[in-house]
N, C-alpha and C. Protein backbone atom coordinates (compact mmCIF):
# COMPACT_ATOMS: atom_id res chain seq x y z
N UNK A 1 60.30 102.75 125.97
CA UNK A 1 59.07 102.32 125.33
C UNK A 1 58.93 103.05 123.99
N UNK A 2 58.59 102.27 123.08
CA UNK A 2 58.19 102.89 121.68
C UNK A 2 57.10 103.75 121.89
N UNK A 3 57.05 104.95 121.11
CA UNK A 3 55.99 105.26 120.38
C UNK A 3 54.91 104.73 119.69
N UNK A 4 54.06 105.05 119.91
CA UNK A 4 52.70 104.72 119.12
C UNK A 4 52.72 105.89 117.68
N UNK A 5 52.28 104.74 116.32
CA UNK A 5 52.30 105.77 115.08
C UNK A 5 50.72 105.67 115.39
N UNK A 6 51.04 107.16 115.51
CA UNK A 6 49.52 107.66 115.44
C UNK A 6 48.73 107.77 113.92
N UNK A 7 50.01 107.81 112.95
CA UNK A 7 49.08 108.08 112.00
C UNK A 7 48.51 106.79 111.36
N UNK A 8 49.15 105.89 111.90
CA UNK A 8 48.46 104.17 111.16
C UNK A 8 47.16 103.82 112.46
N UNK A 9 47.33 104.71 113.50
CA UNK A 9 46.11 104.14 114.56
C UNK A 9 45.10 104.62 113.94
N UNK A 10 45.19 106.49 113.65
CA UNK A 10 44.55 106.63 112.74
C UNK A 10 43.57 106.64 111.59
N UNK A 11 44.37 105.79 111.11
CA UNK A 11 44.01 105.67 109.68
C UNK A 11 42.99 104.19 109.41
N UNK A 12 43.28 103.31 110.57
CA UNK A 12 42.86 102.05 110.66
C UNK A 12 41.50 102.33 111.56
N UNK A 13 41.22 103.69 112.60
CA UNK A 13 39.91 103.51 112.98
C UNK A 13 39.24 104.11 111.96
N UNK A 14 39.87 105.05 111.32
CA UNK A 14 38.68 105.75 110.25
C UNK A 14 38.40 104.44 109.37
N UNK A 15 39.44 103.45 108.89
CA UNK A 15 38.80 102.87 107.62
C UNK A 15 38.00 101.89 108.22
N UNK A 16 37.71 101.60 109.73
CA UNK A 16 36.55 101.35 110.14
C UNK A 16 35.41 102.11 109.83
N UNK A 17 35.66 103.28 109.91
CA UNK A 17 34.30 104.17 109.86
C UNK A 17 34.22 103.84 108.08
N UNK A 18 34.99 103.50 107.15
CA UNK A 18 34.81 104.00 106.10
C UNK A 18 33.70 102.89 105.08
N UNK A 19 33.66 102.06 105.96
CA UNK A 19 33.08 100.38 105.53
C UNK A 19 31.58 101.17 104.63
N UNK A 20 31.50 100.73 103.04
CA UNK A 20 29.98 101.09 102.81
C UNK A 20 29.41 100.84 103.39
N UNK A 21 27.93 100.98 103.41
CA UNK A 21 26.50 100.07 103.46
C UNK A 21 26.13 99.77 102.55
N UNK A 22 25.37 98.41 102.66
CA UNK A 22 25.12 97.33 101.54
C UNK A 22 23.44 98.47 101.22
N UNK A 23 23.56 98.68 99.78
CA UNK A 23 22.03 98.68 99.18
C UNK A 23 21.76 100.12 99.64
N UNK A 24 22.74 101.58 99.50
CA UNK A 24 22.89 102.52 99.48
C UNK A 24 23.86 103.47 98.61
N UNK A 25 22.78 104.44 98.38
CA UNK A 25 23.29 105.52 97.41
C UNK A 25 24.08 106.65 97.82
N UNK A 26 24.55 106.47 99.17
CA UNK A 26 25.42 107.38 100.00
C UNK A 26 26.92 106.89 99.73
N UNK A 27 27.53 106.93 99.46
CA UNK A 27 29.30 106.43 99.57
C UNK A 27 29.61 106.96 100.29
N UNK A 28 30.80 106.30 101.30
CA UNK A 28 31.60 106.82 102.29
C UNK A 28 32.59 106.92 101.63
N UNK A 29 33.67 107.77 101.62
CA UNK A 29 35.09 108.02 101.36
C UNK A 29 36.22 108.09 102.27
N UNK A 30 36.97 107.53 101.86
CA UNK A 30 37.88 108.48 103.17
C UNK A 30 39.20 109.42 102.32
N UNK A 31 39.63 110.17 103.29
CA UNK A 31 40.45 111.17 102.54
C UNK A 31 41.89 111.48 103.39
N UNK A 32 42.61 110.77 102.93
CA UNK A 32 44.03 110.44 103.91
C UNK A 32 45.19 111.58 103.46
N UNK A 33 45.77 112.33 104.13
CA UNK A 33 46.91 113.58 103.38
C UNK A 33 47.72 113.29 104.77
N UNK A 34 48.31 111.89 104.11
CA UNK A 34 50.07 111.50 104.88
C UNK A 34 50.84 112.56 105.43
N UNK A 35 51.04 113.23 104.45
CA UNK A 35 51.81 114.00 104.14
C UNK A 35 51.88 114.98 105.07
N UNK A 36 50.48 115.40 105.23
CA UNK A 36 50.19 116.84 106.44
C UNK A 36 49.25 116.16 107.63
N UNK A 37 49.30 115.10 107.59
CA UNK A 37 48.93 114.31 108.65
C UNK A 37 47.35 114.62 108.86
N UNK A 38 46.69 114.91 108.06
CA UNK A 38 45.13 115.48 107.90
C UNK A 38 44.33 114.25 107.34
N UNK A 39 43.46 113.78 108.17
CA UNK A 39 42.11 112.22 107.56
C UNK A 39 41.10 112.58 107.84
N UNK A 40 39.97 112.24 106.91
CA UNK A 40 38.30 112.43 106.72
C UNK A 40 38.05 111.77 106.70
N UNK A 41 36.45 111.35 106.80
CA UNK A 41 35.84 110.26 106.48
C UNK A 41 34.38 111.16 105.66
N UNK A 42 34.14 110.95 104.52
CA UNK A 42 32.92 111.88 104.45
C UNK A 42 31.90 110.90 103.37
N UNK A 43 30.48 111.62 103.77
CA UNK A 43 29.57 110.81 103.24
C UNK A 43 28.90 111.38 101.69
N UNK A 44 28.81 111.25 100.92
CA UNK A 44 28.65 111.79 99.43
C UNK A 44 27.35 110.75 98.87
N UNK A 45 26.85 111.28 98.07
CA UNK A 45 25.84 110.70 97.37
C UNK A 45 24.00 111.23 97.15
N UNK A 46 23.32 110.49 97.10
CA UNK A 46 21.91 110.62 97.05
C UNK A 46 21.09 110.11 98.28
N UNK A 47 20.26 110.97 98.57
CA UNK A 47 19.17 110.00 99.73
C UNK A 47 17.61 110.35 99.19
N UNK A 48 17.54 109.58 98.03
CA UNK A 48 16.42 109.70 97.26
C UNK A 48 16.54 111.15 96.75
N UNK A 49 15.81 112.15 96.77
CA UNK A 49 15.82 113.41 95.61
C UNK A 49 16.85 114.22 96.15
N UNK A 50 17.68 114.30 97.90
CA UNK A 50 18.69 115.06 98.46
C UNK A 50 19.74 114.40 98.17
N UNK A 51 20.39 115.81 97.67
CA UNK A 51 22.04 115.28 97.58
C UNK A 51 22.56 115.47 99.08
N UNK A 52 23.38 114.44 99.24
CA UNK A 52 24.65 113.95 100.35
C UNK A 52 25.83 114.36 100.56
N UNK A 53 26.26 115.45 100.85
CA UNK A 53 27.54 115.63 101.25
C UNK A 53 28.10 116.26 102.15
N UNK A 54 28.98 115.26 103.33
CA UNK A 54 29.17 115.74 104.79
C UNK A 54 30.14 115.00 105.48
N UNK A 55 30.93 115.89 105.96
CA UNK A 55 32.22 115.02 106.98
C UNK A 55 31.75 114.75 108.15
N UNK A 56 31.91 113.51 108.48
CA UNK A 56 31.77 112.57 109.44
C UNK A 56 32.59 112.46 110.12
N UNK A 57 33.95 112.40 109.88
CA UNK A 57 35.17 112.51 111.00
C UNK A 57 36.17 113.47 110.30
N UNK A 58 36.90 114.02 110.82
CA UNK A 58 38.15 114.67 110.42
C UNK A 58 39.09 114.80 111.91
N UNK A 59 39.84 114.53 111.58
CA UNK A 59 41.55 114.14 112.38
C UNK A 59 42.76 114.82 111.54
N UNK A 60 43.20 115.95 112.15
CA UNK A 60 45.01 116.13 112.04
C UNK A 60 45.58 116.36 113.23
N UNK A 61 47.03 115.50 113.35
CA UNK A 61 47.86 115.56 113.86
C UNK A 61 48.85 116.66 114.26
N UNK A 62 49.00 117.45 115.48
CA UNK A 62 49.72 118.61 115.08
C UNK A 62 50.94 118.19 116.20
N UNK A 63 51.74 118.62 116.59
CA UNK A 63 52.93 118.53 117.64
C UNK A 63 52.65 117.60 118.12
N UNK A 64 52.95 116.75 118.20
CA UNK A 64 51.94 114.95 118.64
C UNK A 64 51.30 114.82 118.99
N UNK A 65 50.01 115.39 119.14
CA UNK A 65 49.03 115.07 119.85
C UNK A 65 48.05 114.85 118.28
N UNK A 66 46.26 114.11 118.49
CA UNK A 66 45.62 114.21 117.67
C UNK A 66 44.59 115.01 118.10
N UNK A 67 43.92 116.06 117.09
CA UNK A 67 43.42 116.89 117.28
C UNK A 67 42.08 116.00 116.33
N UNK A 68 40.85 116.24 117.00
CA UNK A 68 39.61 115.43 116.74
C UNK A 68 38.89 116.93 116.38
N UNK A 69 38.62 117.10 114.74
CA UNK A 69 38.01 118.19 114.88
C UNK A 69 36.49 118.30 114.28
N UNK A 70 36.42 116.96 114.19
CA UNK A 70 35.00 116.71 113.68
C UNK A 70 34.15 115.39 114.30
N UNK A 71 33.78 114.93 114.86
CA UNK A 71 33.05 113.22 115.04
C UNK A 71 32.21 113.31 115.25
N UNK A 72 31.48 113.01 114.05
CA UNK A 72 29.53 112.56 114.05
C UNK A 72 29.25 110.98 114.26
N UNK A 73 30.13 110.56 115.13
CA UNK A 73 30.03 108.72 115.32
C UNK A 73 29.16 108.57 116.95
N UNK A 74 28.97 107.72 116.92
CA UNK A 74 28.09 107.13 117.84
C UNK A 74 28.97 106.73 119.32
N UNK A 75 30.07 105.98 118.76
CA UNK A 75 30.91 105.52 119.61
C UNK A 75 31.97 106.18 120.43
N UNK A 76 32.66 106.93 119.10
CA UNK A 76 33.17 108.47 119.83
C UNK A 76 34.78 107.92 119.08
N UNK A 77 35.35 108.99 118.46
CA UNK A 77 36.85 108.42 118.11
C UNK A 77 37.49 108.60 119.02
N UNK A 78 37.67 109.32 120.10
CA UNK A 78 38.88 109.39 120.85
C UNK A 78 38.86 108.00 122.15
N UNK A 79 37.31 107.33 122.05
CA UNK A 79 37.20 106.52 123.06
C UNK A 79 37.90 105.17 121.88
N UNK A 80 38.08 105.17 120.64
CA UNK A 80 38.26 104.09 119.70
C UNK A 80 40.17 104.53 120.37
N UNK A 81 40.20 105.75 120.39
CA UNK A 81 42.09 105.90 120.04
C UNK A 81 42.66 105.57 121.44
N UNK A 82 41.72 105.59 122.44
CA UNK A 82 42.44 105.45 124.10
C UNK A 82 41.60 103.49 123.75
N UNK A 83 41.35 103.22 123.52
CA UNK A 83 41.35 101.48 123.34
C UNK A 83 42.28 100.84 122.52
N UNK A 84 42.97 101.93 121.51
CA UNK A 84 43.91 101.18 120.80
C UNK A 84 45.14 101.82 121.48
N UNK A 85 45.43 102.28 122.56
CA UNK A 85 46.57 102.57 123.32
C UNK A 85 46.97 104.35 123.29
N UNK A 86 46.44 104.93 122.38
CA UNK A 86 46.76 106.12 122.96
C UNK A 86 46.70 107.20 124.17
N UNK A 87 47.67 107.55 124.63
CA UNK A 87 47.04 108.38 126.19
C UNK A 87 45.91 109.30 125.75
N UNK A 88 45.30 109.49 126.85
CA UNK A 88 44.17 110.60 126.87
C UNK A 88 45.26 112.09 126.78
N UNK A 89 45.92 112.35 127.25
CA UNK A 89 46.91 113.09 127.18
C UNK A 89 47.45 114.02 125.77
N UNK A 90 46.83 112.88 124.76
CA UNK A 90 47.67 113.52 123.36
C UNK A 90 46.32 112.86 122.80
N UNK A 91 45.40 113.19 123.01
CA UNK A 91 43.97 113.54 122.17
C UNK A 91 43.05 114.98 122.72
N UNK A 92 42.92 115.83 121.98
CA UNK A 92 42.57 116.77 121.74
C UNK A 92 41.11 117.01 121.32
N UNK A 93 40.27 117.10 122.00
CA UNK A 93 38.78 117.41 121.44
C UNK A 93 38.34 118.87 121.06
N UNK A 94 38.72 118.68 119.89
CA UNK A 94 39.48 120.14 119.19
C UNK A 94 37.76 120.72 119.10
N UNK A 95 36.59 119.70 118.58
CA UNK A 95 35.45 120.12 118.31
C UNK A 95 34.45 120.96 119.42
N UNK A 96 35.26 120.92 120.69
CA UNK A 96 34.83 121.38 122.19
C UNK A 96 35.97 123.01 121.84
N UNK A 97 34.80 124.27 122.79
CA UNK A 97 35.44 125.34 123.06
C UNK A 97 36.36 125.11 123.32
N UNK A 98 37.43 126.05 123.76
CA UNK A 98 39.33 125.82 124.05
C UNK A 98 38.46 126.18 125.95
N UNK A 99 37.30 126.50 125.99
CA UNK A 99 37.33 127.13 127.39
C UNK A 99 37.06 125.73 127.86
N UNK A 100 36.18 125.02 127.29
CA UNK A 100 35.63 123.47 127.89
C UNK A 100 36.50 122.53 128.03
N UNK A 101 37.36 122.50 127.28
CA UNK A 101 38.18 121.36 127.05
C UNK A 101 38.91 120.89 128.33
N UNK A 102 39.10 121.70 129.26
CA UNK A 102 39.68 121.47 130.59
C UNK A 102 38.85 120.84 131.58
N UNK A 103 37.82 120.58 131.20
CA UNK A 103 36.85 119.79 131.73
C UNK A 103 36.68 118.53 131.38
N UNK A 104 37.11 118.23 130.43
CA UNK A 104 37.51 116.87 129.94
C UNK A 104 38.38 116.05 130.14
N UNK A 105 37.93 114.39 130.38
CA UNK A 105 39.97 113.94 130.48
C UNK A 105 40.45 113.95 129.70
N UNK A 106 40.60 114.36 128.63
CA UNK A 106 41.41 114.65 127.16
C UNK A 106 42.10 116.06 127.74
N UNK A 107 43.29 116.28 126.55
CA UNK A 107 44.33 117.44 126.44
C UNK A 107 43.03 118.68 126.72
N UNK A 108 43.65 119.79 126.65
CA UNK A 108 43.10 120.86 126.54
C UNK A 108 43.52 121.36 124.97
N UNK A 109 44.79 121.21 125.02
CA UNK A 109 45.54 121.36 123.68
C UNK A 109 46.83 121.30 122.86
């Protein structure tokens, strides 16, 4: 059985997350580093007189597994990455203590 490229599963749920909103002064960005296998999603801008700036997701990849070290989403990224086929096994809820994480069906690490 093939491998799953994690870094295009990746990259395709964040640029879900990355969709503007219509008739807002917030921009979403996303921030992709191929290279070191490191993706953001962050929110920048104005909300009337407050400035905006804050990561919303961040994901790197380390020894194959994905390490989730940020998600302010509703839905949850690692429940987006086990629907697009990745094992629970090689997702990492890096944003949980290293003591908790064994309590989870995700990796420990």
């Amino acid at each position: 059985m093939d491998r799953l490229n994690y870094k295009e599963i990746v990259q395709k749920i964040l640029e879900g997350h990355g969709k503007n909103r219509s008739n807002s002064q917030i921009e979403v960005k996303l921030i992709f580093d191929t290279e070191r296998d490191r993706f953001s999603v962050l929110n920048i801008g104005w909300q009337e007189l407050t400035r905006i700036f804050g990561c919303i997701i961040y994901v790197e990849i380390k020894d194959g597994k994905i390490w989730i070290e940020r998600d302010g989403t509703e839905i949850g990224v690692a429940n987006e990455l086990v629907e697009a086929g990745v094992p629970k096994q090689d997702i990492v809820l890096a944003f949980k203590a290293p003591y908790k994480r064994k309590f989870t069906d995700f990796a420990a690490s």
